[in-house]
N, C-alpha and C. Protein backbone atom coordinates (compact mmCIF):
# COMPACT_ATOMS: atom_id res chain seq x y z
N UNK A 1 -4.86 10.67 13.65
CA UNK A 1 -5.14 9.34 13.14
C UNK A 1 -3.82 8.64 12.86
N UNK A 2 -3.58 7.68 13.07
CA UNK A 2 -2.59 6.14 12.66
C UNK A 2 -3.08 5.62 11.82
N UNK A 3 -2.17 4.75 11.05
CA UNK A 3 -2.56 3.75 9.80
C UNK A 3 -1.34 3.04 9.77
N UNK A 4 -1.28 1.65 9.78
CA UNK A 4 -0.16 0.69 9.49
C UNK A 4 -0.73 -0.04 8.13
N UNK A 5 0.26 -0.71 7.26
CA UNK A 5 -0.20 -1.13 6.30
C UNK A 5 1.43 -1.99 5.88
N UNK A 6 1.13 -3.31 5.37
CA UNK A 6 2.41 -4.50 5.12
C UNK A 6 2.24 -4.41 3.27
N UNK A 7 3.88 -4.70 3.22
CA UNK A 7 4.61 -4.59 1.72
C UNK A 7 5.41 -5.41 1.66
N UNK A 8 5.81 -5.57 0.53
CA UNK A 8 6.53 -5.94 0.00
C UNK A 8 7.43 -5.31 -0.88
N UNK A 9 8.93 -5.70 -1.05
CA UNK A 9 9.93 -4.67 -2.27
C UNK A 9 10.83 -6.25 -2.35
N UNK A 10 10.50 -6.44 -4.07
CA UNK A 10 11.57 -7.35 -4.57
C UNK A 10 12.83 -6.89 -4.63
N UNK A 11 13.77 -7.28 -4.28
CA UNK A 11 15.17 -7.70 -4.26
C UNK A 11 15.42 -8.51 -4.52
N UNK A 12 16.39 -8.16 -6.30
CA UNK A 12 17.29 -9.11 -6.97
C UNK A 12 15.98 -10.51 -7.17
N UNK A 13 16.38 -11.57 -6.69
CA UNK A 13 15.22 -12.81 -6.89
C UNK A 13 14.02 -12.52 -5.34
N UNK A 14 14.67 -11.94 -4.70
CA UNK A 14 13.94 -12.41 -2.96
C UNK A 14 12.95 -11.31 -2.96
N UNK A 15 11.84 -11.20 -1.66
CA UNK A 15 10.70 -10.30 -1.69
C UNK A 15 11.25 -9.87 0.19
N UNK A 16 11.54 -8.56 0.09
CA UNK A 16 11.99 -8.46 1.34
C UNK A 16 10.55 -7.34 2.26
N UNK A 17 10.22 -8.06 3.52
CA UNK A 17 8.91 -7.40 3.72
C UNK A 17 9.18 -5.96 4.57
N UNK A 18 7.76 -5.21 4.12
CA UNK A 18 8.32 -3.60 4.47
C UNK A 18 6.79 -3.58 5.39
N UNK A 19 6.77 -2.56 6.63
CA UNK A 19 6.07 -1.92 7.07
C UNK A 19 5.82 -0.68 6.64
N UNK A 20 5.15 -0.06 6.65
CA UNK A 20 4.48 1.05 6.35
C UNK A 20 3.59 1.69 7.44
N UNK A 21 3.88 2.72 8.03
CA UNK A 21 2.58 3.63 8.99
C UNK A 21 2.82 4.90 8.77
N UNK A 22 1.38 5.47 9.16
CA UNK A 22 1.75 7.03 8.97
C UNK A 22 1.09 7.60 10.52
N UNK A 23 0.91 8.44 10.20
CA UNK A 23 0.07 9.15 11.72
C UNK A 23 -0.21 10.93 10.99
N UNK A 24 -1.44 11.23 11.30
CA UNK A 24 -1.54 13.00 10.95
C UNK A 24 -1.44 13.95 12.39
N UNK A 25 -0.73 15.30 12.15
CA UNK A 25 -1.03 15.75 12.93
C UNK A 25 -1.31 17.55 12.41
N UNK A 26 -1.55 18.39 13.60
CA UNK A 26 -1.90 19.35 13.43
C UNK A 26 -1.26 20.86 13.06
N UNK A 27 0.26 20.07 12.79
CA UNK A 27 1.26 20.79 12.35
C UNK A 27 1.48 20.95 10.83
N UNK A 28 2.43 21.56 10.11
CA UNK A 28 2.59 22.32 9.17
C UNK A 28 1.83 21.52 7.86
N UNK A 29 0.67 21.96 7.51
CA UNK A 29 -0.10 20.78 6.20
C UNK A 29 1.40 20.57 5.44
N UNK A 30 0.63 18.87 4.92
CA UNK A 30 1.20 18.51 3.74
C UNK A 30 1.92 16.68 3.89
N UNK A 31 2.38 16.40 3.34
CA UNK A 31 2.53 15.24 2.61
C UNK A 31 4.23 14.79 3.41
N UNK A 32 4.52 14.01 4.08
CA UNK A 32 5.81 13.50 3.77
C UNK A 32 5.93 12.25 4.09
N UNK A 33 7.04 11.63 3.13
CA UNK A 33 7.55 10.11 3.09
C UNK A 33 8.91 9.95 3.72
N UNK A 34 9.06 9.00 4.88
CA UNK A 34 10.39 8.78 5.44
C UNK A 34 10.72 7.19 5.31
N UNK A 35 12.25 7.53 5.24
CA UNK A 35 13.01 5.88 5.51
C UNK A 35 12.84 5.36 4.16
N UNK A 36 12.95 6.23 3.06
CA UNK A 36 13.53 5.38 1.85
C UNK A 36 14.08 6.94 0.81
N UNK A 37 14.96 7.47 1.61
CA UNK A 37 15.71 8.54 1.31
C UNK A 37 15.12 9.87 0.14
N UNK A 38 16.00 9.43 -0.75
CA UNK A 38 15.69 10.73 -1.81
C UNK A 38 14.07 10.36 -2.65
N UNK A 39 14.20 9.00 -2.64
CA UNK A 39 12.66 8.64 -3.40
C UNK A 39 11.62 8.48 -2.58
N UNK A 40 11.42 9.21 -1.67
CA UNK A 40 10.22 9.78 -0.72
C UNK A 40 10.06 10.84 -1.14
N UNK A 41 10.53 11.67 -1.71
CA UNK A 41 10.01 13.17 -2.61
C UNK A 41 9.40 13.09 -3.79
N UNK A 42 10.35 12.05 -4.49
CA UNK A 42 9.20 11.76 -5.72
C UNK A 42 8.27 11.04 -5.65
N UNK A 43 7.86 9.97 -4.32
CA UNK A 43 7.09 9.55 -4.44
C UNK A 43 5.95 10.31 -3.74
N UNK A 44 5.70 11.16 -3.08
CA UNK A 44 5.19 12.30 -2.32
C UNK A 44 4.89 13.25 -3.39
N UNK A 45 5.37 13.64 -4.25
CA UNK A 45 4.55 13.88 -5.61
C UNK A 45 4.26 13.76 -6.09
N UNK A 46 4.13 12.28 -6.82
CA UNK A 46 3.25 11.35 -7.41
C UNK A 46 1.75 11.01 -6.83
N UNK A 47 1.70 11.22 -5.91
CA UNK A 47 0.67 11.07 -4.49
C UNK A 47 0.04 12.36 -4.59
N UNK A 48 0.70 13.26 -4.36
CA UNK A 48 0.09 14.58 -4.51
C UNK A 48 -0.32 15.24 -6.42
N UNK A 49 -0.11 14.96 -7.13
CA UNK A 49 -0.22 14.78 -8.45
C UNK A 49 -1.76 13.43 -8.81
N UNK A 50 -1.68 12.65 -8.49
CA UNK A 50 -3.07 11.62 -8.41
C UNK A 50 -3.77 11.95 -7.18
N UNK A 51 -3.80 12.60 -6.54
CA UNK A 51 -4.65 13.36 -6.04
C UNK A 51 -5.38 14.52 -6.32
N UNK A 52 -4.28 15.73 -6.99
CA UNK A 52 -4.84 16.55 -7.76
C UNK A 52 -5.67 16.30 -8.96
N UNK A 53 -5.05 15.51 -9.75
CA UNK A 53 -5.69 15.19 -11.05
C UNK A 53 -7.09 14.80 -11.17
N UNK A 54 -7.57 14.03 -9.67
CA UNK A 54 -8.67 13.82 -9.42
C UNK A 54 -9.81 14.43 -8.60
N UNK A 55 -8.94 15.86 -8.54
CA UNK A 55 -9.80 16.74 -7.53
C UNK A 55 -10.63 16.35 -6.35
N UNK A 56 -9.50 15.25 -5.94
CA UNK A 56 -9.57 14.61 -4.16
C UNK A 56 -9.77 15.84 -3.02
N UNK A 57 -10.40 16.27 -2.16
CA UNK A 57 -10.55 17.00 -0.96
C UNK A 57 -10.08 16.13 -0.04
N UNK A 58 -9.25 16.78 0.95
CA UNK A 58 -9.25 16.37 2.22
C UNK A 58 -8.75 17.24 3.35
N UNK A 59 -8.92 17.22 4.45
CA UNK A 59 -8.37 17.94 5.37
C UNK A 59 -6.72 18.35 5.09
N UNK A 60 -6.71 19.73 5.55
CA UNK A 60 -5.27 19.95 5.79
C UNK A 60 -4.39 19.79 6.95
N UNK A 61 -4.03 18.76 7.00
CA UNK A 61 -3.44 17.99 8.34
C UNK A 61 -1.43 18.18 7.86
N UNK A 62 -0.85 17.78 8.49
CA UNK A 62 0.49 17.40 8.40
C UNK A 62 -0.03 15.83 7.97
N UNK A 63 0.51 14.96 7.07
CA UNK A 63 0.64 13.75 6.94
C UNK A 63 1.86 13.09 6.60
N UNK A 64 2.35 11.73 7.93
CA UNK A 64 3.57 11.30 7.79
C UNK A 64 3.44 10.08 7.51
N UNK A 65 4.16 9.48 6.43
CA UNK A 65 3.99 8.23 6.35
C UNK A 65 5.67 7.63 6.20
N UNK A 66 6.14 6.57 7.01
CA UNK A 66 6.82 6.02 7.38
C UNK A 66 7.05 4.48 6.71
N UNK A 67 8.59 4.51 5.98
CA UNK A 67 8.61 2.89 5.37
C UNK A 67 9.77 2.18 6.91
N UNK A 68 9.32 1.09 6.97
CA UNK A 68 10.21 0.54 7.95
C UNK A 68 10.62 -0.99 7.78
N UNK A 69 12.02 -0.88 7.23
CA UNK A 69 12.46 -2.59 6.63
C UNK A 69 14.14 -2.06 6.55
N UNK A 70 14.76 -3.44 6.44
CA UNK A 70 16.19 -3.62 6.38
C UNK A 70 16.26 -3.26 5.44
N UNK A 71 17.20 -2.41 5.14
CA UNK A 71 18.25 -2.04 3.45
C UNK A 71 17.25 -2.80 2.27
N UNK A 72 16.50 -1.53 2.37
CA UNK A 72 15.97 -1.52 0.82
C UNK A 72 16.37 -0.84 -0.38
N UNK A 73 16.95 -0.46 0.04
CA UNK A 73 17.73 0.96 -0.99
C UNK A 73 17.51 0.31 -2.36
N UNK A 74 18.21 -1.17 -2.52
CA UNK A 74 18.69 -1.50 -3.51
C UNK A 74 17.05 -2.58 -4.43
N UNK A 75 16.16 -2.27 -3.85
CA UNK A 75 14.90 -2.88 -4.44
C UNK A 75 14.21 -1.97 -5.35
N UNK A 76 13.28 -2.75 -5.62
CA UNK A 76 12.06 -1.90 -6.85
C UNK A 76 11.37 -1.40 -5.88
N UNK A 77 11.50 0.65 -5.28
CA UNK A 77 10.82 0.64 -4.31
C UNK A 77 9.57 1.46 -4.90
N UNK A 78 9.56 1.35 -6.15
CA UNK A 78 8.48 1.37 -6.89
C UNK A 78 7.16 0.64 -6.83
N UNK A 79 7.23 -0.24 -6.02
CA UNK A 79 6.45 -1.12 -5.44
C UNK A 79 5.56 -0.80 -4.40
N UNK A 80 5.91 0.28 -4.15
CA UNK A 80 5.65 0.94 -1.90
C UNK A 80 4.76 2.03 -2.85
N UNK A 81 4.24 2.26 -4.03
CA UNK A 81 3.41 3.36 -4.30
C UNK A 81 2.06 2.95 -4.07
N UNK A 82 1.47 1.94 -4.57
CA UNK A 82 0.05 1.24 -4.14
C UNK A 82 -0.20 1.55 -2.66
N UNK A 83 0.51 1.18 -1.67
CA UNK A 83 0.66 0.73 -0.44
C UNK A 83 0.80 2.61 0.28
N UNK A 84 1.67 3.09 -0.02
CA UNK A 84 1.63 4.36 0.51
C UNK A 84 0.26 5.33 -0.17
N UNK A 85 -0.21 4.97 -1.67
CA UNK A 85 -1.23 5.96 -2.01
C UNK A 85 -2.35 5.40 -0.83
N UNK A 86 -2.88 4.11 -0.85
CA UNK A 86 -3.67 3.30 0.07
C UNK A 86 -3.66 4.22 1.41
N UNK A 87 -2.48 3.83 2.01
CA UNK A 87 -2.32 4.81 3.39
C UNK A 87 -2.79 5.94 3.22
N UNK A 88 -2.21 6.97 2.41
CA UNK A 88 -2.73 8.60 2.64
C UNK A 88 -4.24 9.00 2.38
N UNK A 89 -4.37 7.79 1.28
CA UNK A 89 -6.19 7.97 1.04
C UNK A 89 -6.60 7.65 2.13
N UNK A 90 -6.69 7.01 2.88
CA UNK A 90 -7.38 6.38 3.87
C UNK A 90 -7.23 6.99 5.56
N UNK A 91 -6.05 7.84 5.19
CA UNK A 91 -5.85 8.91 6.41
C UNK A 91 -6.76 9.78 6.01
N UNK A 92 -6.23 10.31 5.02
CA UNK A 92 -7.17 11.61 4.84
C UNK A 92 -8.87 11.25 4.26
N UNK A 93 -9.43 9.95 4.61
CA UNK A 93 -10.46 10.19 4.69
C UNK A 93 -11.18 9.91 2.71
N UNK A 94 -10.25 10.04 1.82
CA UNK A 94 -10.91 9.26 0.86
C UNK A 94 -11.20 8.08 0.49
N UNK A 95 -10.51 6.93 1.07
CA UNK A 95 -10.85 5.41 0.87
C UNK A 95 -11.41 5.42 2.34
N UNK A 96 -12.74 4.36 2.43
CA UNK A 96 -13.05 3.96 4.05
C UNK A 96 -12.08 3.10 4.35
N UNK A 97 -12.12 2.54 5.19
CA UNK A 97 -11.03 1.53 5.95
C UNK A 97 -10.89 1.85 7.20
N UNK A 98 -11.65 1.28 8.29
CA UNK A 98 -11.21 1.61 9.58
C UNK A 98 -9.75 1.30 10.06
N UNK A 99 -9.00 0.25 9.20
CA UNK A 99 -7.69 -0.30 9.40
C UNK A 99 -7.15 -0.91 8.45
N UNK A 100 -6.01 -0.72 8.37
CA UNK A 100 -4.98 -1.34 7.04
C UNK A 100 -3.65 -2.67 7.75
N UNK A 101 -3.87 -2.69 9.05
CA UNK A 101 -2.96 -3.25 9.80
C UNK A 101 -3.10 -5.19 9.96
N UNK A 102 -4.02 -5.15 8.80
CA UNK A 102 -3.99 -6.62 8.54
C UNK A 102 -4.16 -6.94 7.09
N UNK A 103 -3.98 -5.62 6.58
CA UNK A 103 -3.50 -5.89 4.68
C UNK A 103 -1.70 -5.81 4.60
N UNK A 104 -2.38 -6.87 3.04
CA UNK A 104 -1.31 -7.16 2.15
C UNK A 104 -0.93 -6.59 1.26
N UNK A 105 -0.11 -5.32 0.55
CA UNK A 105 -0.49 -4.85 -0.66
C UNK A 105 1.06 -4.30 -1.11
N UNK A 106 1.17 -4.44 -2.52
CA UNK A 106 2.58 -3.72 -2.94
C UNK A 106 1.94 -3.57 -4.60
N UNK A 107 2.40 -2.68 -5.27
CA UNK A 107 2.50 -2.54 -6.45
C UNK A 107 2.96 -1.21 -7.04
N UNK A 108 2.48 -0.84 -8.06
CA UNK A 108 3.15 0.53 -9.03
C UNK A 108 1.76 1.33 -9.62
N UNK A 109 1.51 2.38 -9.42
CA UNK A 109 0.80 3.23 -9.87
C UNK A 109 1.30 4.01 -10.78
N UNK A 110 0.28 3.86 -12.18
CA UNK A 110 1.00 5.42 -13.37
C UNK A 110 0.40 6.17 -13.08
N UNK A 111 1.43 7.53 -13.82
CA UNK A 111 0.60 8.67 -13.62
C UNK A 111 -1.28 8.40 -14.33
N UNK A 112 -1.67 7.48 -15.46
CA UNK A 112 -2.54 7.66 -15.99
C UNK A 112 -4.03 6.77 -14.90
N UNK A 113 -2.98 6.38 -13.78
CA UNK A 113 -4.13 5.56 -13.22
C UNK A 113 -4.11 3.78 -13.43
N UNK A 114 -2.96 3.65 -13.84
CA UNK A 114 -2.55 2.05 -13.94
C UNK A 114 -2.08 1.39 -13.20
N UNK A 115 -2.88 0.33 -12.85
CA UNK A 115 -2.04 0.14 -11.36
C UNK A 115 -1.44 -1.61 -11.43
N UNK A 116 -0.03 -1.43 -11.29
CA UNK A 116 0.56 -2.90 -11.60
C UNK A 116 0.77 -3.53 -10.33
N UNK A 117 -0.22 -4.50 -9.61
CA UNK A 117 0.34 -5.21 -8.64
C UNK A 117 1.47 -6.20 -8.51
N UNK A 118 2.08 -6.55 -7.13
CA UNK A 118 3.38 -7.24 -7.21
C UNK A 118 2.37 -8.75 -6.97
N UNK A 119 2.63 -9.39 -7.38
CA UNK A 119 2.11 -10.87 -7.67
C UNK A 119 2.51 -11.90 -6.52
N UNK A 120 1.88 -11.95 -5.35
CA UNK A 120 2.99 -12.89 -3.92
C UNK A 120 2.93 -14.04 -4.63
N UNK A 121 4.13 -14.91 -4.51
CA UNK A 121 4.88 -16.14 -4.50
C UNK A 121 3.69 -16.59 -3.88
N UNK A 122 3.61 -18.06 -4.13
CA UNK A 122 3.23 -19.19 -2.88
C UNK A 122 4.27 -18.90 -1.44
N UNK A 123 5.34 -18.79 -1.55
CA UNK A 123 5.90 -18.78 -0.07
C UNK A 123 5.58 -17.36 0.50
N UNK A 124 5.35 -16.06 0.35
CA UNK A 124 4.84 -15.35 0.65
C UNK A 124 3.43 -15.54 1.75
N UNK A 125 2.44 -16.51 0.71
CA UNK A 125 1.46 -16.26 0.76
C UNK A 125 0.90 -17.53 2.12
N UNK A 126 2.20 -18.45 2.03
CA UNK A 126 2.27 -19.57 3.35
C UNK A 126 2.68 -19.09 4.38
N UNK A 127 3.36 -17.99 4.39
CA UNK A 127 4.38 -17.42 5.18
C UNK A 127 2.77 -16.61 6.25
N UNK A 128 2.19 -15.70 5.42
CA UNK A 128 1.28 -14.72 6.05
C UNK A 128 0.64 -15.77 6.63
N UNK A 129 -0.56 -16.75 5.78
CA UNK A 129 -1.19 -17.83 5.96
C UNK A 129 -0.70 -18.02 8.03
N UNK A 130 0.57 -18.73 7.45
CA UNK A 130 0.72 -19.22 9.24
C UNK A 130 0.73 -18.24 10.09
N UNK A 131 1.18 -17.12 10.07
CA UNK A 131 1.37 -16.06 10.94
C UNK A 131 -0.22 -15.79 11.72
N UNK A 132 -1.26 -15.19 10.31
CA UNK A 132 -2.52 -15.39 10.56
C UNK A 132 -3.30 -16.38 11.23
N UNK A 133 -2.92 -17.80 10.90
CA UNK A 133 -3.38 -19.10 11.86
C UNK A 133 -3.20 -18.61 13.03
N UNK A 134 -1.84 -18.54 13.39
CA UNK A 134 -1.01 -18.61 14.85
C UNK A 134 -1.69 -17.31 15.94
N UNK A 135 -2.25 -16.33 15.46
CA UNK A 135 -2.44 -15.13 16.14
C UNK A 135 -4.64 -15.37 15.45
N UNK A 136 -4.88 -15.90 14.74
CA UNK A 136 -6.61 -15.90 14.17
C UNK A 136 -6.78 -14.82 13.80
N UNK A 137 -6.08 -13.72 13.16
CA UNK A 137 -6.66 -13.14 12.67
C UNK A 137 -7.15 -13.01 10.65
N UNK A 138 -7.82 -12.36 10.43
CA UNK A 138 -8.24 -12.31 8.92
C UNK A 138 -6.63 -11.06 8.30
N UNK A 139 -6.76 -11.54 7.04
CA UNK A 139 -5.83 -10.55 5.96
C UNK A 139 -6.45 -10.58 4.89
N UNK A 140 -6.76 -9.28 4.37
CA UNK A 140 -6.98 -8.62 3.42
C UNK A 140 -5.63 -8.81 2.17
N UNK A 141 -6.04 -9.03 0.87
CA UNK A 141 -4.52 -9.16 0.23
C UNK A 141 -5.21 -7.94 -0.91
N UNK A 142 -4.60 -6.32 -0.59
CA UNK A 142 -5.59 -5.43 -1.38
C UNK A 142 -5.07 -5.81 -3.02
N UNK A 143 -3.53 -6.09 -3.23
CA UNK A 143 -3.29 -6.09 -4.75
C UNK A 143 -1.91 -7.32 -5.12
N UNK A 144 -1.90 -8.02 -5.96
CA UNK A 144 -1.67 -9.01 -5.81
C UNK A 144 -2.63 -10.45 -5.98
N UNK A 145 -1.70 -11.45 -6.50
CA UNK A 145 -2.42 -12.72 -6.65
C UNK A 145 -1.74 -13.98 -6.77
N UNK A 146 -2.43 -15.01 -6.53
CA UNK A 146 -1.92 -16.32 -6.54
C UNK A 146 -3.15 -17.17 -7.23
N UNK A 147 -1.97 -18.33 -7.98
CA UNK A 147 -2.66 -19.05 -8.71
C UNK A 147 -3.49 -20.17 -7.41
N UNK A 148 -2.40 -20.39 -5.98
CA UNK A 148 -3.29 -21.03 -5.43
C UNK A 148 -3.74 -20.35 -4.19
N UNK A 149 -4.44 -19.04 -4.17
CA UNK A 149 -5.15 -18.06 -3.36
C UNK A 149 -6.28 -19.19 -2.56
N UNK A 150 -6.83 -19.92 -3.15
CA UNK A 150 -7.68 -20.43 -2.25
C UNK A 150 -7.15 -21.41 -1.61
N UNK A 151 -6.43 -22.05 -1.36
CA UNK A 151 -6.11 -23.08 0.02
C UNK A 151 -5.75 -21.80 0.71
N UNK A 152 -5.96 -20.82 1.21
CA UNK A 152 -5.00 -19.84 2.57
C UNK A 152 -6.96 -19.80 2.87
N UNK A 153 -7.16 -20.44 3.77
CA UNK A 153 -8.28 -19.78 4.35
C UNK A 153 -8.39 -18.85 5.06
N UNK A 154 -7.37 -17.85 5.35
CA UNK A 154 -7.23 -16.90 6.37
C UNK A 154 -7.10 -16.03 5.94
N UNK A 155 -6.73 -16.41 4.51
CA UNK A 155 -6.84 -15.09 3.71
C UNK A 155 -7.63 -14.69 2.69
N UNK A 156 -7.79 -13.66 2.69
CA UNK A 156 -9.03 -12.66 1.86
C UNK A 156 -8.72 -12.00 0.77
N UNK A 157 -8.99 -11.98 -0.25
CA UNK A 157 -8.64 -11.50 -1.19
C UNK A 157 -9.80 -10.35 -1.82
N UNK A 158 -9.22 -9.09 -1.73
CA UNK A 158 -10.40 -8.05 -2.10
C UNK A 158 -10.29 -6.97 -3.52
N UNK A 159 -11.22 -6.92 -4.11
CA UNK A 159 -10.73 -6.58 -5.70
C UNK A 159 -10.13 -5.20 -5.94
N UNK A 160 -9.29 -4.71 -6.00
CA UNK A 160 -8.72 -3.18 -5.89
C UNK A 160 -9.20 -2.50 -6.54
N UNK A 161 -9.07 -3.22 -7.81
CA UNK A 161 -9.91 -1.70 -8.80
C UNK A 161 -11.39 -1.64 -8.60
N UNK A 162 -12.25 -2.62 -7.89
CA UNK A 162 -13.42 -2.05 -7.41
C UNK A 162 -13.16 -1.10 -6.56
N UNK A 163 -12.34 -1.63 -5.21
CA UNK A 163 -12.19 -0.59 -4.33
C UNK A 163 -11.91 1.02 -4.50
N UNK A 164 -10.88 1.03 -5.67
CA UNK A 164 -10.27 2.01 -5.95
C UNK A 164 -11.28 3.01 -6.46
N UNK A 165 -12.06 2.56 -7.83
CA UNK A 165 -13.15 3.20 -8.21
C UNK A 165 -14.38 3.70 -7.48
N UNK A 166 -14.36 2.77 -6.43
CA UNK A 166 -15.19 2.77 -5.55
C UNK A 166 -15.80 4.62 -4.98
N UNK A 167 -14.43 4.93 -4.86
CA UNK A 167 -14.06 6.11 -4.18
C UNK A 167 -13.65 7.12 -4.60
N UNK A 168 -13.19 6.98 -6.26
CA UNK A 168 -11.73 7.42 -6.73
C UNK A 168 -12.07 6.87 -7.87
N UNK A 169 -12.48 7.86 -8.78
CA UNK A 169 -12.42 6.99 -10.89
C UNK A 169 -11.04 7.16 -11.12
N UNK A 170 -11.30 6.29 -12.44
CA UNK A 170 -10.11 6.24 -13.81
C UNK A 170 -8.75 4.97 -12.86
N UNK A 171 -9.38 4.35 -12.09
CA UNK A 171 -7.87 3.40 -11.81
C UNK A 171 -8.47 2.06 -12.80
N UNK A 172 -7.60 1.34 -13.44
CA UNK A 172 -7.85 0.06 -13.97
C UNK A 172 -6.46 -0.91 -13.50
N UNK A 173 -6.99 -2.15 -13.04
CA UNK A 173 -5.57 -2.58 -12.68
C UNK A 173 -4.98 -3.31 -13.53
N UNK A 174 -3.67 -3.93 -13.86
CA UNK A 174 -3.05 -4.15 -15.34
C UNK A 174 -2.55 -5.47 -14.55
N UNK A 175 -2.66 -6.77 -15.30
CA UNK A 175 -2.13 -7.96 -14.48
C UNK A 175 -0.94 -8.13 -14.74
């Protein structure tokens, strides 16, 4: 299985955008995060830790998930945890989602299940807007908000902590 999924990581004042994909395969089980160095281990245990805690099942696959953006080093990449837990749930089969490759999502997960979304700018949210016009397709914005969310008709806005609970208790999201 594949999964792509779009981010965001603030830098300093600016929001610099990140890709995200993973792919499973049938090699050595387990969990790994590439392309944002030493904090792909801790964040690969944080993942594996809110998974345990919730006595999640899933196949034992190899799972790779991949960040892909210019020099982030120096951002809140504390941000890529929403967005990467999203991905691995949804590889391995605990969130549905036939596709993540037309969501929006960045934020911070606690260990207790708190989940702080990153809030898109208006220019963010004009930025996707046209992209979406130009190509017709729909976007999902899983976490995150705008005061003026409704002029983007192209975009969708879907409630996370329903979703989350949906599948998965104890998440509440914190504005």
């Amino acid at each position: 299985m594949t999964m792509k999924i779009n981010s965001y990581v603030p830098i300093n004042s600016h929001l610099r955008k990140v890709e995200i994909f993973g792919y499973t395969s049938k090699g050595q089980p387990g969990l790994e995060i590439l392309g944002i160095g030493n904090r792909g281990r801790t964040l690969k245990e944080k993942i594996i830790y809110l998974s345990k805690r919730r006595n999640l099942k899933f196949n034992l696959l190899r799972y790779v998930l991949c960040v892909e953006a210019d020099d982030i080093s120096k951002g809140d990449l504390n941000y890529l945890e929403l967005p990467l837990l999203i991905c691995f749930w949804t590889m391995a089969g605990i969130l549905k989602f036939g596709r993540l490759d037309n969501c929006l999502c960045a934020g911070k997960v606690s260990l207790e299940g708190e989940v702080y979304p990153l809030n898109f700018s208006g220019e963010v949210l004009e930025n996707w807007n046209k992209c979406l016009w130009e190509s017709g397709r729909m976007i999902m914005i899983l976490a995150g908000s705008s005061h003026k969310i409704g002029e983007y008709k192209q975009i969708q806005y879907l409630d996370l902590e329903e979703l989350l609970n949906e599948s998965v208790t104890g998440f509440k999201v914190v504005a």
